[in-house]
PDB file of N, CA and C in Angstrom:
ATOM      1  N   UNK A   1     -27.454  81.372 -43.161  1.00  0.00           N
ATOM      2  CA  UNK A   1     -26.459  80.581 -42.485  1.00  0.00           C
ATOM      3  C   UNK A   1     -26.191  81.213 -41.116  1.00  0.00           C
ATOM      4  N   UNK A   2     -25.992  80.136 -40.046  1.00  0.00           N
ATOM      5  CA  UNK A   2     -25.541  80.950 -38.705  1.00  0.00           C
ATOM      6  C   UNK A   2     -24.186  80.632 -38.664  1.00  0.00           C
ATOM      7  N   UNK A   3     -23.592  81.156 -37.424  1.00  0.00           N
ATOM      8  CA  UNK A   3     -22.305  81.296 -36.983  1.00  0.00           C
ATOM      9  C   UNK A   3     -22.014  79.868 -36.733  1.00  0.00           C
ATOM     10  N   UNK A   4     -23.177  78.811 -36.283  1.00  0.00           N
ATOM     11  CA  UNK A   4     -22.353  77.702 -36.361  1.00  0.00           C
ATOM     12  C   UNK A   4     -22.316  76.600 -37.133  1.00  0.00           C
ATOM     13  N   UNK A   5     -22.754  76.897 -38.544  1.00  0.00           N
ATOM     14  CA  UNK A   5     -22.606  76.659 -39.988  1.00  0.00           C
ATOM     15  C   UNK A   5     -21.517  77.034 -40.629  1.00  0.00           C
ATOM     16  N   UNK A   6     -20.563  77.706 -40.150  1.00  0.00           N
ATOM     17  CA  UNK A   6     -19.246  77.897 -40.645  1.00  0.00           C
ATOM     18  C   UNK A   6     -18.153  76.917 -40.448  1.00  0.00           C
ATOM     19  N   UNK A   7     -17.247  76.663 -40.981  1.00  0.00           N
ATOM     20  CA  UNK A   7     -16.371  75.452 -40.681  1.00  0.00           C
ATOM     21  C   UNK A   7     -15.606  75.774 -39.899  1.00  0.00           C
ATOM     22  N   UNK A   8     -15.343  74.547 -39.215  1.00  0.00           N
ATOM     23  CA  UNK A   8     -14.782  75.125 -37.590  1.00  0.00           C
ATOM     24  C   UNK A   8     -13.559  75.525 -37.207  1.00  0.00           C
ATOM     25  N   UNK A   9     -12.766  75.282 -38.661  1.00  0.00           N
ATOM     26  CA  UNK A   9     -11.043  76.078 -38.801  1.00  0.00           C
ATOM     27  C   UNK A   9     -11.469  77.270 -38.907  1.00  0.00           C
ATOM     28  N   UNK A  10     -12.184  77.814 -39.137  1.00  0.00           N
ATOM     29  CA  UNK A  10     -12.915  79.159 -40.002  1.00  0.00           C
ATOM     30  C   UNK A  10     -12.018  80.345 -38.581  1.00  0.00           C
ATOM     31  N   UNK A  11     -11.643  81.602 -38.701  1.00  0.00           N
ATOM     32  CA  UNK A  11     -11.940  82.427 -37.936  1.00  0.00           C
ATOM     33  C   UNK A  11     -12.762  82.775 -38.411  1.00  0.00           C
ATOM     34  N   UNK A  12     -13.613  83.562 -36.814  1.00  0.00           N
ATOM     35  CA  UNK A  12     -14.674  84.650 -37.396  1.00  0.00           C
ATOM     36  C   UNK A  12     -14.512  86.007 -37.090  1.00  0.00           C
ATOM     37  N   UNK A  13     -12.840  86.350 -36.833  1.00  0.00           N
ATOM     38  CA  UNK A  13     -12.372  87.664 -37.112  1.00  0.00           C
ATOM     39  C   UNK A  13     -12.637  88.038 -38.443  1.00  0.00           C
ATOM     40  N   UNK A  14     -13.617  89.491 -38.646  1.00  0.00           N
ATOM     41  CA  UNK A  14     -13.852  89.971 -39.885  1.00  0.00           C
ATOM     42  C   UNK A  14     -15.433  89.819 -40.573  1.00  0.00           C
ATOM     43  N   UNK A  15     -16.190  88.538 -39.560  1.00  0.00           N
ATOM     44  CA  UNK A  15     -17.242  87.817 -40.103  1.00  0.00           C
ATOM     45  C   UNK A  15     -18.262  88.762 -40.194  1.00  0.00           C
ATOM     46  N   UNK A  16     -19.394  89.193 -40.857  1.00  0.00           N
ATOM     47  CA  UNK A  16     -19.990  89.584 -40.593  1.00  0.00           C
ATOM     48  C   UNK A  16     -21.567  89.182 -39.993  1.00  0.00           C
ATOM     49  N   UNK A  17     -22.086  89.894 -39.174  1.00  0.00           N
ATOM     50  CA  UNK A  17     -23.427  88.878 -38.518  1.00  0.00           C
ATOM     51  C   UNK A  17     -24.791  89.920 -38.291  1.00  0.00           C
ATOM     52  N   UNK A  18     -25.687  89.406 -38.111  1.00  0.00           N
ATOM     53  CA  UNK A  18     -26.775  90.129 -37.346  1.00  0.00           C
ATOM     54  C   UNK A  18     -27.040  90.088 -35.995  1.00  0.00           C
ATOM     55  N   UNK A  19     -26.482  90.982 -35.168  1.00  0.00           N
ATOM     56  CA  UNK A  19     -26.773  91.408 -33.476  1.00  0.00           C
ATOM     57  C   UNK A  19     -28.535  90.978 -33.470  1.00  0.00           C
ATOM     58  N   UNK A  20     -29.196  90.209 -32.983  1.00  0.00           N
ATOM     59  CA  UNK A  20     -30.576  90.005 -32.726  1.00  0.00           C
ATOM     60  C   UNK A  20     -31.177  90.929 -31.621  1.00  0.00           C
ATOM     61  N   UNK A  21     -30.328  91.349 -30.371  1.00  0.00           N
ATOM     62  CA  UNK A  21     -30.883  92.412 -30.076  1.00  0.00           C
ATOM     63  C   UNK A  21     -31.350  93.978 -30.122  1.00  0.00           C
ATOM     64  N   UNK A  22     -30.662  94.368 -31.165  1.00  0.00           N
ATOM     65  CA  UNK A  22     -30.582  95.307 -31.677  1.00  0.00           C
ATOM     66  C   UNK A  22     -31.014  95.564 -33.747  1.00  0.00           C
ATOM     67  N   UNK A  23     -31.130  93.969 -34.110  1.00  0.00           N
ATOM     68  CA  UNK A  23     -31.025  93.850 -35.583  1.00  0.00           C
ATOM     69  C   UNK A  23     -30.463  94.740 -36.718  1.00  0.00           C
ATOM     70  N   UNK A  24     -28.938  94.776 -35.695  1.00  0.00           N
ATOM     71  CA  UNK A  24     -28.241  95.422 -36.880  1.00  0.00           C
ATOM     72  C   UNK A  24     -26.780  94.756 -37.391  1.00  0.00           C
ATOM     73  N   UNK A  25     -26.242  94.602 -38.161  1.00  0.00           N
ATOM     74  CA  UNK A  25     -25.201  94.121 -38.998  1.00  0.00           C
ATOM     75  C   UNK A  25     -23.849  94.651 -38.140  1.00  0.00           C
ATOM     76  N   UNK A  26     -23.053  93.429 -37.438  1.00  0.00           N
ATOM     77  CA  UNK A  26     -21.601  93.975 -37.297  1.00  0.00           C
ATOM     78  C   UNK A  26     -20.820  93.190 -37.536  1.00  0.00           C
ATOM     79  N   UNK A  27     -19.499  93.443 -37.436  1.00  0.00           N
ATOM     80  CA  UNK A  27     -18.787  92.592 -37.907  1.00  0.00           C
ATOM     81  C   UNK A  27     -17.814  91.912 -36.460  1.00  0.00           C
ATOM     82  N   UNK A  28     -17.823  91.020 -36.432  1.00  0.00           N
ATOM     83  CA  UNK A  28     -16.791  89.914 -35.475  1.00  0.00           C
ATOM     84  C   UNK A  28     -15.279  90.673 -35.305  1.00  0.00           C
ATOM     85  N   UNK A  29     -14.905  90.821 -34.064  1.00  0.00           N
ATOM     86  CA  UNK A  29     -13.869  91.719 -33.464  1.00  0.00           C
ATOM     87  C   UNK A  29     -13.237  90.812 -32.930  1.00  0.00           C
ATOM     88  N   UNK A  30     -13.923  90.712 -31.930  1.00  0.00           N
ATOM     89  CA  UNK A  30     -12.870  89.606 -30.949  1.00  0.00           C
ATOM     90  C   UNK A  30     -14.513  89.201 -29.861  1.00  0.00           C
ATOM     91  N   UNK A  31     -14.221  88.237 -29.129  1.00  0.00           N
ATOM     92  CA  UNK A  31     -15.045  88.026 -27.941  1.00  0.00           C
ATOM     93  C   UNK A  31     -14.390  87.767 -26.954  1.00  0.00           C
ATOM     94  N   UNK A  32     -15.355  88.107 -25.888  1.00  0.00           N
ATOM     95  CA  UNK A  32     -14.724  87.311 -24.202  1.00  0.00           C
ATOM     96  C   UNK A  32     -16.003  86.992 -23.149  1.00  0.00           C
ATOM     97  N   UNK A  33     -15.779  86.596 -22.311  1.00  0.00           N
ATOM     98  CA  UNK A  33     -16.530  85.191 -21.206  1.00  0.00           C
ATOM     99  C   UNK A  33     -18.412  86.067 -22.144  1.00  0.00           C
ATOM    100  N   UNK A  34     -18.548  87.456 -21.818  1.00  0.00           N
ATOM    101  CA  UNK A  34     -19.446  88.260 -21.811  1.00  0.00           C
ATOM    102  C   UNK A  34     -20.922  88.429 -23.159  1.00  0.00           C
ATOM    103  N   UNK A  35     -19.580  88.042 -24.111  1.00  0.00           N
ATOM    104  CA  UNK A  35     -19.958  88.796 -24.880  1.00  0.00           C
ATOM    105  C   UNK A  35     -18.977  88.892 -26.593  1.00  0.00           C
ATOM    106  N   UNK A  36     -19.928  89.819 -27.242  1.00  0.00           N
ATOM    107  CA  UNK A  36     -18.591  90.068 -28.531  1.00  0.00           C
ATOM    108  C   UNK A  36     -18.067  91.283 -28.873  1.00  0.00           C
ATOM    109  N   UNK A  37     -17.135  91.641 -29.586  1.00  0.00           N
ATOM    110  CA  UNK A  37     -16.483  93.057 -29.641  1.00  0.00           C
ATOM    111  C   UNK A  37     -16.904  92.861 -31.133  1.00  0.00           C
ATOM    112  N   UNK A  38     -17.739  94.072 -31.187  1.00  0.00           N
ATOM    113  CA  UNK A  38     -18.249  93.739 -32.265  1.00  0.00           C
ATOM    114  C   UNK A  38     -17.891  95.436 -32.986  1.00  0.00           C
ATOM    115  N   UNK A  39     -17.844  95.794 -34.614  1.00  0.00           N
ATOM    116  CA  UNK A  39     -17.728  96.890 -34.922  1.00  0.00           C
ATOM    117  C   UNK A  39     -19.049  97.347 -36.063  1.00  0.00           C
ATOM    118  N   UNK A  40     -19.351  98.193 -36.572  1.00  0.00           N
ATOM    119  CA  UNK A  40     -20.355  98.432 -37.579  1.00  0.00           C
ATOM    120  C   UNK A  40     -19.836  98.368 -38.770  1.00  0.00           C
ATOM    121  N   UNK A  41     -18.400  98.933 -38.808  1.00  0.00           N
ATOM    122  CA  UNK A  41     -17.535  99.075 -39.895  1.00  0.00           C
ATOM    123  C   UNK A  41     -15.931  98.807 -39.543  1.00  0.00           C
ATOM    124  N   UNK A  42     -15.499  98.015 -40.099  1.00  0.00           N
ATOM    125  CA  UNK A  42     -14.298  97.908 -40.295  1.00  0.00           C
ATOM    126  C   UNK A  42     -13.441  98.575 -40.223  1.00  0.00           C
ATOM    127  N   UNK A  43     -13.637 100.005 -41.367  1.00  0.00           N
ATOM    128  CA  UNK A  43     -12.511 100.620 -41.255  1.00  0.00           C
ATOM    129  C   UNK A  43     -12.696 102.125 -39.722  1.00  0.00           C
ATOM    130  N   UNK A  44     -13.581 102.039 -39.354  1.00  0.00           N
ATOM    131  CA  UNK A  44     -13.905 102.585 -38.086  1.00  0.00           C
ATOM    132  C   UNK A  44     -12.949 102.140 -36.349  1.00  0.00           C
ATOM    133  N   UNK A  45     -12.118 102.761 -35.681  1.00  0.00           N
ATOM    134  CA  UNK A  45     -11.602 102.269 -34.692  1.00  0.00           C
ATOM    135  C   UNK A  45     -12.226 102.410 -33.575  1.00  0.00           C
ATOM    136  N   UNK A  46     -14.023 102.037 -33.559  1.00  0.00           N
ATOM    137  CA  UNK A  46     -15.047 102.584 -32.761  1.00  0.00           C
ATOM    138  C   UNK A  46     -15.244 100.500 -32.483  1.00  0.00           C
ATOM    139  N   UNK A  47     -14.552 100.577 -31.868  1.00  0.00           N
ATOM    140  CA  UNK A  47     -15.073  98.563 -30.919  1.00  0.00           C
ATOM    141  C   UNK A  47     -16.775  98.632 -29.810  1.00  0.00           C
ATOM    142  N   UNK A  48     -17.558  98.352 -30.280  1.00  0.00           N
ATOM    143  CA  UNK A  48     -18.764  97.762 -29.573  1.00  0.00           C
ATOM    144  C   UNK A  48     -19.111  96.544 -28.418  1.00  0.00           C
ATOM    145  N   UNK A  49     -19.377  96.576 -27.814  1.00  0.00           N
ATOM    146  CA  UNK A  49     -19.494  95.461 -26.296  1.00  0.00           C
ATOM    147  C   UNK A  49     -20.938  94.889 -27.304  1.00  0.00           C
ATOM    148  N   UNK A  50     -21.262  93.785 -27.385  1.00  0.00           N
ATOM    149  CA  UNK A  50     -22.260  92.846 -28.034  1.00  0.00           C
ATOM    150  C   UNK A  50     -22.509  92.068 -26.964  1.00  0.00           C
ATOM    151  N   UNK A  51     -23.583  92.306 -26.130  1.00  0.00           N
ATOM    152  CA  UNK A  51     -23.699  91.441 -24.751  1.00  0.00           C
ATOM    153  C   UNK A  51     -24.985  90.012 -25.503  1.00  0.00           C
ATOM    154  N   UNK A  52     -23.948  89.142 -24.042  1.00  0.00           N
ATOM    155  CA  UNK A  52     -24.533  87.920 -24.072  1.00  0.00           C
ATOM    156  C   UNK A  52     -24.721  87.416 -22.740  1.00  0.00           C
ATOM    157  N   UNK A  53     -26.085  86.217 -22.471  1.00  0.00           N
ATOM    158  CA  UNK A  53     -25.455  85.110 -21.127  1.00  0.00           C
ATOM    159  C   UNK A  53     -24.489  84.445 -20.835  1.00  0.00           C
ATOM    160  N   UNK A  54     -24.580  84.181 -22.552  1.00  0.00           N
ATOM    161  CA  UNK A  54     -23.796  82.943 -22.787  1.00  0.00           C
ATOM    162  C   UNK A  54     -23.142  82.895 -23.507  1.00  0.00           C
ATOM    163  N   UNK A  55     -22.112  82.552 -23.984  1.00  0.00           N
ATOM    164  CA  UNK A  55     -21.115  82.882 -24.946  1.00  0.00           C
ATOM    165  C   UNK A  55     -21.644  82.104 -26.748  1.00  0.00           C
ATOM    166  N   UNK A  56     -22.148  80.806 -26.132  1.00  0.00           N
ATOM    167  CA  UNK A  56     -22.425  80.163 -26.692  1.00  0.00           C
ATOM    168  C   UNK A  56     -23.874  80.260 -27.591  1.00  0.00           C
ATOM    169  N   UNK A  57     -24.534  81.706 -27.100  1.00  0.00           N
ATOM    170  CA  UNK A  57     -25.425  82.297 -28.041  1.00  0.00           C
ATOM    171  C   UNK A  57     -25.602  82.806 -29.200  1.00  0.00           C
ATOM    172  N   UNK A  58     -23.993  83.450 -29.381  1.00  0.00           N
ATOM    173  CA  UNK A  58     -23.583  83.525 -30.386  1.00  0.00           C
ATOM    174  C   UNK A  58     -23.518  82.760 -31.702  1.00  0.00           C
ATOM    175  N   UNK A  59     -23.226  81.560 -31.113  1.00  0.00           N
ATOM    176  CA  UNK A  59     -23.544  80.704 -32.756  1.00  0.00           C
ATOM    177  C   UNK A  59     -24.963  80.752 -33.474  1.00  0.00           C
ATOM    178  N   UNK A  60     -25.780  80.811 -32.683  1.00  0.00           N
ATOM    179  CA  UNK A  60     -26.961  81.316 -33.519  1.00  0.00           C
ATOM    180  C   UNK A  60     -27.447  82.846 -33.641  1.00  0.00           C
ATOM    181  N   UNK A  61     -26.447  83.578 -34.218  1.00  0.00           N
ATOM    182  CA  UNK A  61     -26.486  84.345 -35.183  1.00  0.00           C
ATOM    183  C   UNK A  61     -26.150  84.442 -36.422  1.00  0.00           C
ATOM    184  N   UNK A  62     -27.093  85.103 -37.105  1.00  0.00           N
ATOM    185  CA  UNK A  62     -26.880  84.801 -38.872  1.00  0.00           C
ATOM    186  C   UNK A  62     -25.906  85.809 -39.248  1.00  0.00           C
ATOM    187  N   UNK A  63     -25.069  84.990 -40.268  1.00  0.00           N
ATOM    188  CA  UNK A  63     -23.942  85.508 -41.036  1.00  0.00           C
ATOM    189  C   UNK A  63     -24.675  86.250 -41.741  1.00  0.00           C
ATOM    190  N   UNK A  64     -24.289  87.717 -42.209  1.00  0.00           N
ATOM    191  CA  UNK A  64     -24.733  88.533 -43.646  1.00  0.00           C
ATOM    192  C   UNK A  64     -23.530  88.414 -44.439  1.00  0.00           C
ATOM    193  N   UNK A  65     -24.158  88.214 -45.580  1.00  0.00           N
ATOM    194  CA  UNK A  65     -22.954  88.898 -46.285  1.00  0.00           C
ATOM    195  C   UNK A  65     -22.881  90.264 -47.505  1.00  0.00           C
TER     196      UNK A  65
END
């Protein structure tokens, strides 16, 4: 399933996904114009920059669960 297979009330604070440039598992933080704030772990207060062109690239990334 990708990110824009989720229902669209859905937050995806918490979601977890696969970064395609890097192919590793993080979880949905927050985003802005750039990009996503992405973390590896939850209970970690270590926030990640998840770069994009487009914001809208994001939806095609796959949810893990």
């Amino acid at each position: 399933m990708k990110i824009k297979d989720l229902p669209q009330d859905a937050s995806l604070a918490g979601t977890r996904f696969l970064y395609p440039k890097d192919n590793k598992p993080y979880y949905w933080y927050s985003q802005w114009q750039r990009g996503v704030w992405g973390k590896e772990d939850m209970t970690s207060s270590q926030i990640l920059p998840l770069f994009v062109n487009d914001l809208t690239e994001a939806l095609e990334w796959e949810v893990v669960k």
